[in-house]
C-alpha atoms as a PDB file:
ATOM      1  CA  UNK A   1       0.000   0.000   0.000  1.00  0.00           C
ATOM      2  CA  UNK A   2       1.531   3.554  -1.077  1.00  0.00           C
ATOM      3  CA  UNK A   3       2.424   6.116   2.033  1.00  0.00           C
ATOM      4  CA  UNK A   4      -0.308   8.083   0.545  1.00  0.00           C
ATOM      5  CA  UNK A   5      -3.233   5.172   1.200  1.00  0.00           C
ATOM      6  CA  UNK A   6      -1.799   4.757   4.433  1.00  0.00           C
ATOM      7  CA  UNK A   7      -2.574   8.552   5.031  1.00  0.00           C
ATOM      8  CA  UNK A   8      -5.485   8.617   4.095  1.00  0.00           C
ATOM      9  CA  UNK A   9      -6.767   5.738   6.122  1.00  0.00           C
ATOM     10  CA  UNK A  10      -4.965   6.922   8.929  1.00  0.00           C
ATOM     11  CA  UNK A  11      -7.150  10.615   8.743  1.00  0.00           C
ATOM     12  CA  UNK A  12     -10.309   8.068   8.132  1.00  0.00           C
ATOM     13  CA  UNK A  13      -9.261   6.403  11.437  1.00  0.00           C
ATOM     14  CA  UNK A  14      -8.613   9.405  13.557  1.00  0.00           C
ATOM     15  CA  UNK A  15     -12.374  10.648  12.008  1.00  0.00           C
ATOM     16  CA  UNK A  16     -13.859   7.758  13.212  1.00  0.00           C
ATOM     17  CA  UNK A  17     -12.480   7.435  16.616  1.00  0.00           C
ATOM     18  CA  UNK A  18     -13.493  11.107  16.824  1.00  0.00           C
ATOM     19  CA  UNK A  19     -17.115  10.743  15.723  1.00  0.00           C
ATOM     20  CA  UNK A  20     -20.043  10.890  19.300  1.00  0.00           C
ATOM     21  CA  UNK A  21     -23.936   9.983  18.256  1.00  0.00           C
ATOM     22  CA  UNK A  22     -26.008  12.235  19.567  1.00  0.00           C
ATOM     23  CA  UNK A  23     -29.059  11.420  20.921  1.00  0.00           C
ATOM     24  CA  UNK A  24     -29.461   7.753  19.637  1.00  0.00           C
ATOM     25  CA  UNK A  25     -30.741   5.440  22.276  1.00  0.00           C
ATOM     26  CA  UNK A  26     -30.819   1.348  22.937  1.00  0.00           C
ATOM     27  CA  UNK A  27     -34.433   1.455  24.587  1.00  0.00           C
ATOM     28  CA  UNK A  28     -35.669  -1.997  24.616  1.00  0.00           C
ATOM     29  CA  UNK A  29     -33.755  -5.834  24.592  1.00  0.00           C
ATOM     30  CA  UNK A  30     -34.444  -9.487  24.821  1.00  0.00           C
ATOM     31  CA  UNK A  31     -32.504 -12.508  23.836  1.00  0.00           C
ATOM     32  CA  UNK A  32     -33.037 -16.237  24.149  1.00  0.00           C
ATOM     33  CA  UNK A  33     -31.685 -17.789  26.739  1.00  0.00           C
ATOM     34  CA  UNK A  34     -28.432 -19.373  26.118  1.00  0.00           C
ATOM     35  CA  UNK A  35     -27.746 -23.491  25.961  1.00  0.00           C
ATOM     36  CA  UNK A  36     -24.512 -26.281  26.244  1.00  0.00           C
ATOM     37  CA  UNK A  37     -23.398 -26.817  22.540  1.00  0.00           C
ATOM     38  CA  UNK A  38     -25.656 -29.653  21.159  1.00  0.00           C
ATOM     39  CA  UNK A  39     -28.078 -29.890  24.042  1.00  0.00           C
ATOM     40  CA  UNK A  40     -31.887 -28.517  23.900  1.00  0.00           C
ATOM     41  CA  UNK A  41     -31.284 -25.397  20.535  1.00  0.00           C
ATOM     42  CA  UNK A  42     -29.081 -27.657  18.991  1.00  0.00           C
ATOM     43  CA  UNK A  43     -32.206 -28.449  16.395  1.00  0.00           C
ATOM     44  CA  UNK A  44     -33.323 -24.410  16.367  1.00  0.00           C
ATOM     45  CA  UNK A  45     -31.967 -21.992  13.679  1.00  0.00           C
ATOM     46  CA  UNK A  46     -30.511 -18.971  13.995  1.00  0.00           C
ATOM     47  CA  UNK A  47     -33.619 -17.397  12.185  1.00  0.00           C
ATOM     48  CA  UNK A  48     -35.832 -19.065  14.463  1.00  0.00           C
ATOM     49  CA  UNK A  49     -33.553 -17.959  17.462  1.00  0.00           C
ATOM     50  CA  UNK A  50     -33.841 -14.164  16.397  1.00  0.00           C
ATOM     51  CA  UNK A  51     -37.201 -14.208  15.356  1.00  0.00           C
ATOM     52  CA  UNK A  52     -38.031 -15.421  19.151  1.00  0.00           C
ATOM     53  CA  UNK A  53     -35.971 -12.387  20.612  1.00  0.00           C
ATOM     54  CA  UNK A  54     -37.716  -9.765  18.335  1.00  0.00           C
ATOM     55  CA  UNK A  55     -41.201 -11.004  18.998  1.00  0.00           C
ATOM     56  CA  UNK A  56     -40.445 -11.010  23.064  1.00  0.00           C
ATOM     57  CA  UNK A  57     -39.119  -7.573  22.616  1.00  0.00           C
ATOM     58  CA  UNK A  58     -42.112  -6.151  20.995  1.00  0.00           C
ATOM     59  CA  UNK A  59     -44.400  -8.292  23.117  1.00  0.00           C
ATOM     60  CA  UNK A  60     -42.476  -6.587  26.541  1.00  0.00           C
ATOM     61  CA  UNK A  61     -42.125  -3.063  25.010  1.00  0.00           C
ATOM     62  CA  UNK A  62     -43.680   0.034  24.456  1.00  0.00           C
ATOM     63  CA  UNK A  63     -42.466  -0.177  20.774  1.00  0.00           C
ATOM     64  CA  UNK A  64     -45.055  -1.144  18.125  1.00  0.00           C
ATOM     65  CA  UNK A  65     -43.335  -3.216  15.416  1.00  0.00           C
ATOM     66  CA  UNK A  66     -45.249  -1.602  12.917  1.00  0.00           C
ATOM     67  CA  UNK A  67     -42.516   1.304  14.009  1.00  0.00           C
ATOM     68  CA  UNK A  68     -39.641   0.061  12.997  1.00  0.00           C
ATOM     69  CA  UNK A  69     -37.914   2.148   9.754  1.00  0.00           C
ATOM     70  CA  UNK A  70     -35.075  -0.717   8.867  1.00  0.00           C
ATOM     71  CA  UNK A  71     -33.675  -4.175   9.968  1.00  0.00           C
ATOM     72  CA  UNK A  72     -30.298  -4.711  10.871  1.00  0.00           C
ATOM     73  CA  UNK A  73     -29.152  -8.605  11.826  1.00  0.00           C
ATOM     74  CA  UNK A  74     -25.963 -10.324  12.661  1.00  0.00           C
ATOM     75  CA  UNK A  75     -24.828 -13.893  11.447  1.00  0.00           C
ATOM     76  CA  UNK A  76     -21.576 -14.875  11.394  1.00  0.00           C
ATOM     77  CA  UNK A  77     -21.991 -18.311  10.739  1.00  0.00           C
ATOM     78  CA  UNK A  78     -24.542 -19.011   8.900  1.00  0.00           C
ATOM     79  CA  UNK A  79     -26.312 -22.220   9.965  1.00  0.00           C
ATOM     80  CA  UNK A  80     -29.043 -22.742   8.045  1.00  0.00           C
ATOM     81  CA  UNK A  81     -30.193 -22.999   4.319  1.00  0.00           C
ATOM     82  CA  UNK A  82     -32.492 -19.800   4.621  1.00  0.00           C
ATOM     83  CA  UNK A  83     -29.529 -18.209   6.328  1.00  0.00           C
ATOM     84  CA  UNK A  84     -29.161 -15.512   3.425  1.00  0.00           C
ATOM     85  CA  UNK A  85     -32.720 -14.279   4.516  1.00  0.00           C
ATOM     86  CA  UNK A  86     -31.823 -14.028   8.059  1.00  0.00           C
ATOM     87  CA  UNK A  87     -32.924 -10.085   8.622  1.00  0.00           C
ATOM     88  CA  UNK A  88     -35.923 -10.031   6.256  1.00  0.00           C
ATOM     89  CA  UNK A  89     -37.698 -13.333   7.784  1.00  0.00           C
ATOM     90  CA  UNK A  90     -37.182 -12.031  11.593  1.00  0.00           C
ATOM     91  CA  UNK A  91     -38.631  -8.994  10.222  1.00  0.00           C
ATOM     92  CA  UNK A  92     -41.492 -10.729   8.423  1.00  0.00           C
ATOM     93  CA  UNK A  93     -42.071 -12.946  11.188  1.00  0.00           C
ATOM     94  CA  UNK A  94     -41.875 -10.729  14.259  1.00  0.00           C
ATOM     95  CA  UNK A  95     -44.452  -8.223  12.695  1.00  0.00           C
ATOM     96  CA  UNK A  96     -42.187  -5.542  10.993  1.00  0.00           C
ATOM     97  CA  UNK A  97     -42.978  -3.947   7.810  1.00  0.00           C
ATOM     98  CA  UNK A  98     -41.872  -6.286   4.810  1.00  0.00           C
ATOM     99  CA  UNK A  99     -41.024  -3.067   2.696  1.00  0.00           C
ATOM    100  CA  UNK A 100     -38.381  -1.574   5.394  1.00  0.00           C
ATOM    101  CA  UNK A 101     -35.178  -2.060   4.798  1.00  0.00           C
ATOM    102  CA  UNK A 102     -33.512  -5.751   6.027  1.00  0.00           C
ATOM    103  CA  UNK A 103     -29.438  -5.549   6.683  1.00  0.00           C
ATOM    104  CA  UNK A 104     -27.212  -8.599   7.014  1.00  0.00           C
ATOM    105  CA  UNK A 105     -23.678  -7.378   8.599  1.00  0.00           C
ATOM    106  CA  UNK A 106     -20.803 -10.097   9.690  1.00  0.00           C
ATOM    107  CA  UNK A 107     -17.633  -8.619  11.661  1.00  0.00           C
ATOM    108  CA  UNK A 108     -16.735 -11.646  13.083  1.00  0.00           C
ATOM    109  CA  UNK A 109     -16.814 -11.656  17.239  1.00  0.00           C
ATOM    110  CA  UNK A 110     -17.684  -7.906  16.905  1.00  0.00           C
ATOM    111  CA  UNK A 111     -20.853  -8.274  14.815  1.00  0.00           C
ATOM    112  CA  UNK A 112     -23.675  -8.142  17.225  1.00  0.00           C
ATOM    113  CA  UNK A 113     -21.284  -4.758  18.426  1.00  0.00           C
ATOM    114  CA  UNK A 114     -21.924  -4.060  14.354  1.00  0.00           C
ATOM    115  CA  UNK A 115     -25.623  -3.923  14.472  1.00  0.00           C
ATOM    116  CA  UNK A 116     -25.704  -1.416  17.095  1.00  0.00           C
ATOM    117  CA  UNK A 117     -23.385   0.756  15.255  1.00  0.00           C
ATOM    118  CA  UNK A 118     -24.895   0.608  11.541  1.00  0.00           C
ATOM    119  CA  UNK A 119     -28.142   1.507  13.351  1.00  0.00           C
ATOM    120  CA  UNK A 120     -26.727   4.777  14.466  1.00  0.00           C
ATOM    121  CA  UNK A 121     -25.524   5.291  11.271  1.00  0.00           C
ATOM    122  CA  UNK A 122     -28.934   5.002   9.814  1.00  0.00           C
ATOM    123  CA  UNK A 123     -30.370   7.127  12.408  1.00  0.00           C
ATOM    124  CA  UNK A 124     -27.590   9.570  11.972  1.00  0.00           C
ATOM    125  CA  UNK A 125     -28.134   9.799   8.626  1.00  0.00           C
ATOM    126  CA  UNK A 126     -31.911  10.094   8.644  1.00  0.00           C
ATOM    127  CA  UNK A 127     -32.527   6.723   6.848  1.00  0.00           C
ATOM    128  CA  UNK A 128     -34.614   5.434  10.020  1.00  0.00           C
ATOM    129  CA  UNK A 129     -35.906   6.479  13.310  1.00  0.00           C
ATOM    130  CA  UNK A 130     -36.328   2.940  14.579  1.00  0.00           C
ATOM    131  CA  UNK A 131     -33.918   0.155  13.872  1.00  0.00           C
ATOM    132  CA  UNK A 132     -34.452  -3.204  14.886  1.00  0.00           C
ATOM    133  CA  UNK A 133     -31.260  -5.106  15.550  1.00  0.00           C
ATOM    134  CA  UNK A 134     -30.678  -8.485  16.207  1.00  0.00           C
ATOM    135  CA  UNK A 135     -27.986 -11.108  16.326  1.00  0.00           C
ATOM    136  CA  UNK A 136     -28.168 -14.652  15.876  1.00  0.00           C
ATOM    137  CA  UNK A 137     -25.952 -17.472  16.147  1.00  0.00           C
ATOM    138  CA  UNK A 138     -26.035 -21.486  16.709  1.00  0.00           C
ATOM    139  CA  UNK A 139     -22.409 -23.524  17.256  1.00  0.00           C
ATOM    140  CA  UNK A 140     -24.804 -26.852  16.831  1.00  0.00           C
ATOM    141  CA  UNK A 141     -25.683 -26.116  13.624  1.00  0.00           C
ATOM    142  CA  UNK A 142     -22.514 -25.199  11.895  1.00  0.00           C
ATOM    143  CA  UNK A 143     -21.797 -27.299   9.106  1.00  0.00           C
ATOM    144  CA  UNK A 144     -19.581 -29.729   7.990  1.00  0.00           C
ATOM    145  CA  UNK A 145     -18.925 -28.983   4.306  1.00  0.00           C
ATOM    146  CA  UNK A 146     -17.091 -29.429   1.282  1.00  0.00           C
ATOM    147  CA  UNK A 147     -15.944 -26.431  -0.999  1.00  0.00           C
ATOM    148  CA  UNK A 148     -14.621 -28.238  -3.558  1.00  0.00           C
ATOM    149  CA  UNK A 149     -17.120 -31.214  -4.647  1.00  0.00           C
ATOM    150  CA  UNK A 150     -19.629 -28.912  -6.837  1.00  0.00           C
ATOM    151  CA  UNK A 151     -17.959 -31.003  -9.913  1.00  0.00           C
ATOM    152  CA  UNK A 152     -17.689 -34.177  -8.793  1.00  0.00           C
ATOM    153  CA  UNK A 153     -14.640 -35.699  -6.846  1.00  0.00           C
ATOM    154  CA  UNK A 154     -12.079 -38.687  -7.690  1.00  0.00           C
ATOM    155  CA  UNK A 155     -12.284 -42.043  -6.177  1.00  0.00           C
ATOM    156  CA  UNK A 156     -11.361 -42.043  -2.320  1.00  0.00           C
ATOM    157  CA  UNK A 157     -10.850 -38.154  -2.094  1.00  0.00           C
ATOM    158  CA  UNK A 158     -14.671 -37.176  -0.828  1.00  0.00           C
ATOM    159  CA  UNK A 159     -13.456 -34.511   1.886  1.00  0.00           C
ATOM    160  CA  UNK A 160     -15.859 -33.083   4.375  1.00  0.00           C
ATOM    161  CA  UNK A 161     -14.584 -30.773   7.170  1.00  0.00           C
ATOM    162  CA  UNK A 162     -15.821 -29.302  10.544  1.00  0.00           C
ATOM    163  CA  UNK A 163     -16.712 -25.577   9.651  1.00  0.00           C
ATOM    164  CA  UNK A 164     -16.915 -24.918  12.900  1.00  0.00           C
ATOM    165  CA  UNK A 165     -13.462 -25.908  14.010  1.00  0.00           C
ATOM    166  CA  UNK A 166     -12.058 -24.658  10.441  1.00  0.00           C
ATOM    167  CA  UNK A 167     -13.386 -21.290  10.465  1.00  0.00           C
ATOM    168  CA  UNK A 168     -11.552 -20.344  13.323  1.00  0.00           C
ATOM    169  CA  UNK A 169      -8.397 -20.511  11.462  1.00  0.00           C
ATOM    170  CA  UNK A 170      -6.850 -17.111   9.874  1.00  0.00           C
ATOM    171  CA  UNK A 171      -5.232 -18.552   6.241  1.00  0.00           C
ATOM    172  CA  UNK A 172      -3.515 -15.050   5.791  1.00  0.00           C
ATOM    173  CA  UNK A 173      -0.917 -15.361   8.968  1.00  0.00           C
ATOM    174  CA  UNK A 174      -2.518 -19.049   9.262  1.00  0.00           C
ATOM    175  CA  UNK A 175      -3.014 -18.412  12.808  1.00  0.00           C
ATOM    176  CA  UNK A 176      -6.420 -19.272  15.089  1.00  0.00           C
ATOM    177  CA  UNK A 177      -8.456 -17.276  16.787  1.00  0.00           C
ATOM    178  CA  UNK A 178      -7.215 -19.040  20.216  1.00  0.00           C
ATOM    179  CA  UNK A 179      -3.640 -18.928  19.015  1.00  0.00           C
ATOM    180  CA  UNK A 180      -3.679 -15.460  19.324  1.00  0.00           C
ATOM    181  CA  UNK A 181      -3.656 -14.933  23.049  1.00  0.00           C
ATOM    182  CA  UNK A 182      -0.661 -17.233  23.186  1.00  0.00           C
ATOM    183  CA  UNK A 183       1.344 -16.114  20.372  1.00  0.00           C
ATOM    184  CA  UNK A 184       0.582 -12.472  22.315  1.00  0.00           C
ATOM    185  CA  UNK A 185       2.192 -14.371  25.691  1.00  0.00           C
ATOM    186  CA  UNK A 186       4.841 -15.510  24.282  1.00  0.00           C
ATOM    187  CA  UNK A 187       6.127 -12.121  22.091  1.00  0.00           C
ATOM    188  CA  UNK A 188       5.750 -10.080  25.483  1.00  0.00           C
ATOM    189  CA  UNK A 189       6.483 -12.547  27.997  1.00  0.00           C
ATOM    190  CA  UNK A 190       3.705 -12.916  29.756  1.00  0.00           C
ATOM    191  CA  UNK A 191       3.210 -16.105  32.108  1.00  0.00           C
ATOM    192  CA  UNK A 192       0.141 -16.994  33.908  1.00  0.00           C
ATOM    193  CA  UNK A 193       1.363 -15.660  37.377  1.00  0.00           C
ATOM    194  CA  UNK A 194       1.695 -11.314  35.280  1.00  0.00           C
ATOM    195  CA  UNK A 195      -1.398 -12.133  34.410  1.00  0.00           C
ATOM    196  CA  UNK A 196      -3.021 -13.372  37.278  1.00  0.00           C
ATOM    197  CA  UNK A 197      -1.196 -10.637  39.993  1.00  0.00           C
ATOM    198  CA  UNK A 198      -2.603  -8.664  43.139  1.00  0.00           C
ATOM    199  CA  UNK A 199      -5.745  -9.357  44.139  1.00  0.00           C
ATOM    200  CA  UNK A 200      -4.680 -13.320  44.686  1.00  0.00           C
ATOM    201  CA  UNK A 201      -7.729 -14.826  44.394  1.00  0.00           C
ATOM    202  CA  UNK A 202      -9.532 -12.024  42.822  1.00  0.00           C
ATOM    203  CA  UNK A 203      -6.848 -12.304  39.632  1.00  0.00           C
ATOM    204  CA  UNK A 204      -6.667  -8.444  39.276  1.00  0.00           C
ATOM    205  CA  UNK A 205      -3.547  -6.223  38.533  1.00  0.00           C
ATOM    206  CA  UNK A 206      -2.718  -4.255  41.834  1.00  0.00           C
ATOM    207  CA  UNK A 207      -2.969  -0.704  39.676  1.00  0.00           C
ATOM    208  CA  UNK A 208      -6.943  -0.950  39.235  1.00  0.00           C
ATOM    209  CA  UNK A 209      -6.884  -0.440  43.242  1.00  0.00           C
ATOM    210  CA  UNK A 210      -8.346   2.358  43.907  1.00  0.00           C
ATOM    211  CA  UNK A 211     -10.981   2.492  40.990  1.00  0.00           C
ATOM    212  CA  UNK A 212     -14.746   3.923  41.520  1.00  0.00           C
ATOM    213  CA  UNK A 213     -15.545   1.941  38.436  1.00  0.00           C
ATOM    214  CA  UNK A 214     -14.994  -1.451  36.623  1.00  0.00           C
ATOM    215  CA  UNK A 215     -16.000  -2.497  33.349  1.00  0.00           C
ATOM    216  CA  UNK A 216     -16.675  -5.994  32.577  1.00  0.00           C
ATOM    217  CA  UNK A 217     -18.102  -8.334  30.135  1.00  0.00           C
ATOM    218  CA  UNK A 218     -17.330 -12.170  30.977  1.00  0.00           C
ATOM    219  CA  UNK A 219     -14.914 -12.046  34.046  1.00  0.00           C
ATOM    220  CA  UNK A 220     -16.717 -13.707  37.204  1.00  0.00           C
ATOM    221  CA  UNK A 221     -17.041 -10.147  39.744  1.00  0.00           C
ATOM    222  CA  UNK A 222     -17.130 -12.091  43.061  1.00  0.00           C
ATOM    223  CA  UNK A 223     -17.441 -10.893  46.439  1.00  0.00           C
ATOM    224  CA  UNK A 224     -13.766 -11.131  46.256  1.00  0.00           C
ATOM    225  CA  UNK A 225     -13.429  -8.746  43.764  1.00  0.00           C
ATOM    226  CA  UNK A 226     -15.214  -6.432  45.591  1.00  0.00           C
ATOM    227  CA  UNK A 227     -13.747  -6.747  48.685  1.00  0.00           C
ATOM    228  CA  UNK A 228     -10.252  -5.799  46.829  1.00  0.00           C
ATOM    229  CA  UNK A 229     -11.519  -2.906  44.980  1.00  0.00           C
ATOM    230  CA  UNK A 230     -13.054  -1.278  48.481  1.00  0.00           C
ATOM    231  CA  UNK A 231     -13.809   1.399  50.013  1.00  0.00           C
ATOM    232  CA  UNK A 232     -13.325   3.010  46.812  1.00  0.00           C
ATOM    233  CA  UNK A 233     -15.282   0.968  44.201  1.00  0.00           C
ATOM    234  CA  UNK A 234     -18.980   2.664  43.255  1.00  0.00           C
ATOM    235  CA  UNK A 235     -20.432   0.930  40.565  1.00  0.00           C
ATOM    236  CA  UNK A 236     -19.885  -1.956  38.173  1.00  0.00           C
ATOM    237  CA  UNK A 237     -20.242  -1.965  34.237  1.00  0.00           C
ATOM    238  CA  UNK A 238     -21.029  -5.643  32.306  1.00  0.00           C
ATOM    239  CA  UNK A 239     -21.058  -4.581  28.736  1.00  0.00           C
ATOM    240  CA  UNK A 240     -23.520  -6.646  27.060  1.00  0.00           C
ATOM    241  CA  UNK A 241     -27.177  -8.052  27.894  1.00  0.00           C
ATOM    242  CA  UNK A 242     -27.728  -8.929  32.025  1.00  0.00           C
ATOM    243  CA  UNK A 243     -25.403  -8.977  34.943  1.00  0.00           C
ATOM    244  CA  UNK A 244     -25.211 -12.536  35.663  1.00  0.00           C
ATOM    245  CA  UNK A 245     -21.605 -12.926  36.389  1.00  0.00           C
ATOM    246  CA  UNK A 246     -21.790 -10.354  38.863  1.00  0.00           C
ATOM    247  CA  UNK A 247     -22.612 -11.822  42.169  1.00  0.00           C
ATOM    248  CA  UNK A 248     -25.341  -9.394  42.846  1.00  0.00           C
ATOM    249  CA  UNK A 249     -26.060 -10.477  46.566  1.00  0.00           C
ATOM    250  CA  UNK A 250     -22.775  -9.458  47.728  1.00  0.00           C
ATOM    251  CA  UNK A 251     -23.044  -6.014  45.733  1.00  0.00           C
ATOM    252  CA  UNK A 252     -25.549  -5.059  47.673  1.00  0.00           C
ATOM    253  CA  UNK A 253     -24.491  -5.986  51.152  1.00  0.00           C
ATOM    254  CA  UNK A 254     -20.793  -4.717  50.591  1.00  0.00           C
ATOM    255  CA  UNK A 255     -21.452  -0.578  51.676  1.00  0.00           C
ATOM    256  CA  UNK A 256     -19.202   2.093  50.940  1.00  0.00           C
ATOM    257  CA  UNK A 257     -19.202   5.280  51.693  1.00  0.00           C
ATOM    258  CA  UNK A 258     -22.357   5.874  49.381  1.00  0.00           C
ATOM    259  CA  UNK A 259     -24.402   2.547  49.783  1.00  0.00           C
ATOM    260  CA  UNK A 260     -24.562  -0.764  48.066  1.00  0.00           C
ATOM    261  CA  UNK A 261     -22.599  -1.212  44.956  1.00  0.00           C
ATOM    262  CA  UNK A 262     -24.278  -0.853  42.007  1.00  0.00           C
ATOM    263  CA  UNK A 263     -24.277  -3.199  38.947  1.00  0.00           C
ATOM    264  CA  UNK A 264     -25.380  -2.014  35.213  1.00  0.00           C
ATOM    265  CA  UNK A 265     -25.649  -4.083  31.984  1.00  0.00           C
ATOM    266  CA  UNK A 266     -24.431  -1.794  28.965  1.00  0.00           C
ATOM    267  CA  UNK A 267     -25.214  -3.590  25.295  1.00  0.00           C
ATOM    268  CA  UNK A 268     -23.310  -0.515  23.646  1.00  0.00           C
ATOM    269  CA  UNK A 269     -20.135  -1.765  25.096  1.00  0.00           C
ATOM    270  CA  UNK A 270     -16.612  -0.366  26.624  1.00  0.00           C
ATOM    271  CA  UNK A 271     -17.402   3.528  25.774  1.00  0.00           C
ATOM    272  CA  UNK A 272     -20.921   3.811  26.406  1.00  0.00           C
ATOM    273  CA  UNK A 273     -20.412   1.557  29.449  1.00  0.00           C
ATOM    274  CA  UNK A 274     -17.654   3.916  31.387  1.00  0.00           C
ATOM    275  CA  UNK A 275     -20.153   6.897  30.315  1.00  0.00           C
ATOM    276  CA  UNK A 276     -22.938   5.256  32.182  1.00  0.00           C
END
């Protein structure tokens, strides 16, 4: 790439980081609840999963679906023959307008993150008032396939591989997605015990002592936790939908010096989750 494309994406980048919605709002949620790879979903699309979530949310809202201006869903891996139809038949299903708009967006682990932000784009740029975004996935049903049978195949070479386990696999530095972490541990030098420091049992790096705030989205917050972060911490953050691996009980009966702890579920994720 010439020094002159890497300028310009590097003013595009700056731009971006740069760039606040104003006045855009996530005001309603529901999801399906969640399930041990091929146990009781194992037989349930991802279309079927989604259409389930938008039909609860309308159902438990003030929001009419009859409202909604566009349709923007997330499928990374798509799991089912109708998959390419994913946004328009939650839409159709769950009551929306078949004539709105109907978005299909992948950005790998970030794409549910990706919904929320082409939304606001469409707000932003007066295409919609009312988006509808959903994300759907199912491990079970991810296929095992072949790529390269479409015109038949020699004796003895019929090859069919586990998408699911294959996918994960980056064929540019041919790296997986769970080789990263350790390829990262390895170039800096980081062993279990710099990663696991202060705290002891909590597993947290001595310099967030003293915090008013953390931010969270899968680590376990245990009583713990708390107790290491006190007298000073106020409030804690899980980015994404419900606060289960916050052990609520001992939020509220650890006081500081103004009441219980409080716990918050932020969808928007890390920025709009240290705002709140």
């Amino acid at each position: 790439m010439s020094k002159q494309g890497m300028g310009n994406f590097a003013e595009s980048e700056a731009a971006a980081r740069g760039i606040a919605y104003d006045d855009i709002w996530l005001v309603a949620g529901r999801r399906t609840p969640f399930a041990d790879y091929n146990t009781v979903l194992r037989d349930v699309s991802p279309t079927d999963l989604g259409i389930a979530a938008a039909r609860a949310l309308f159902e438990h809202s003030a929001i009419p679906a009859s409202e909604v201006d566009a349709i923007v869903a997330g499928n990374m891996a798509q799991s089912s023959f109708d998959a390419y139809y994913l946004p328009r038949h939650i839409g159709l299903y769950a009551g929306v307008n078949p004539a709105v708009p109907a978005l299909l967006v992948q950005r790998l682990c970030c794409t549910g993150f990706e919904t929320i932000l082409t939304a606001a784009d469409h707000i932003t740029l007066g295409k919609a008032n009312v988006v509808l975004c959903v994300g759907a996935e199912s491990m079970s049903r991810n296929p095992v396939a072949a790529y390269t049978h479409r015109a038949g195949f020699r004796m003895g070479q019929v090859e069919f591989k586990d998408f699911l386990w294959e996918a994960t696999l980056d064929t540019a530095p041919k790296t997986s997605m769970g080789g990263t972490a350790e390829n990262l541990a390895v170039r800096y030098g980081i062993g279990r015990d710099d990663a696991l420091v202060g705290g002891k049992d909590a597993g947290l790096d001595p310099r967030v002592k003293g915090s008013e705030g953390l931010v969270v989205q899968y680590a376990e917050i245990t009583a713990d936790v708390m107790d290491f972060l006190l007298p000073e911490l106020k409030v804690v953050g899980r980015y994404g939908v419900g606060v289960d691996t916050i052990d609520l009980d001992a939020a509220e009966a650890v006081c500081t010096g103004d009441g219980a702890v409080r716990t918050v579920e932020v969808p928007l994720g890390h920025r709009a989750a240290t705002q709140r």
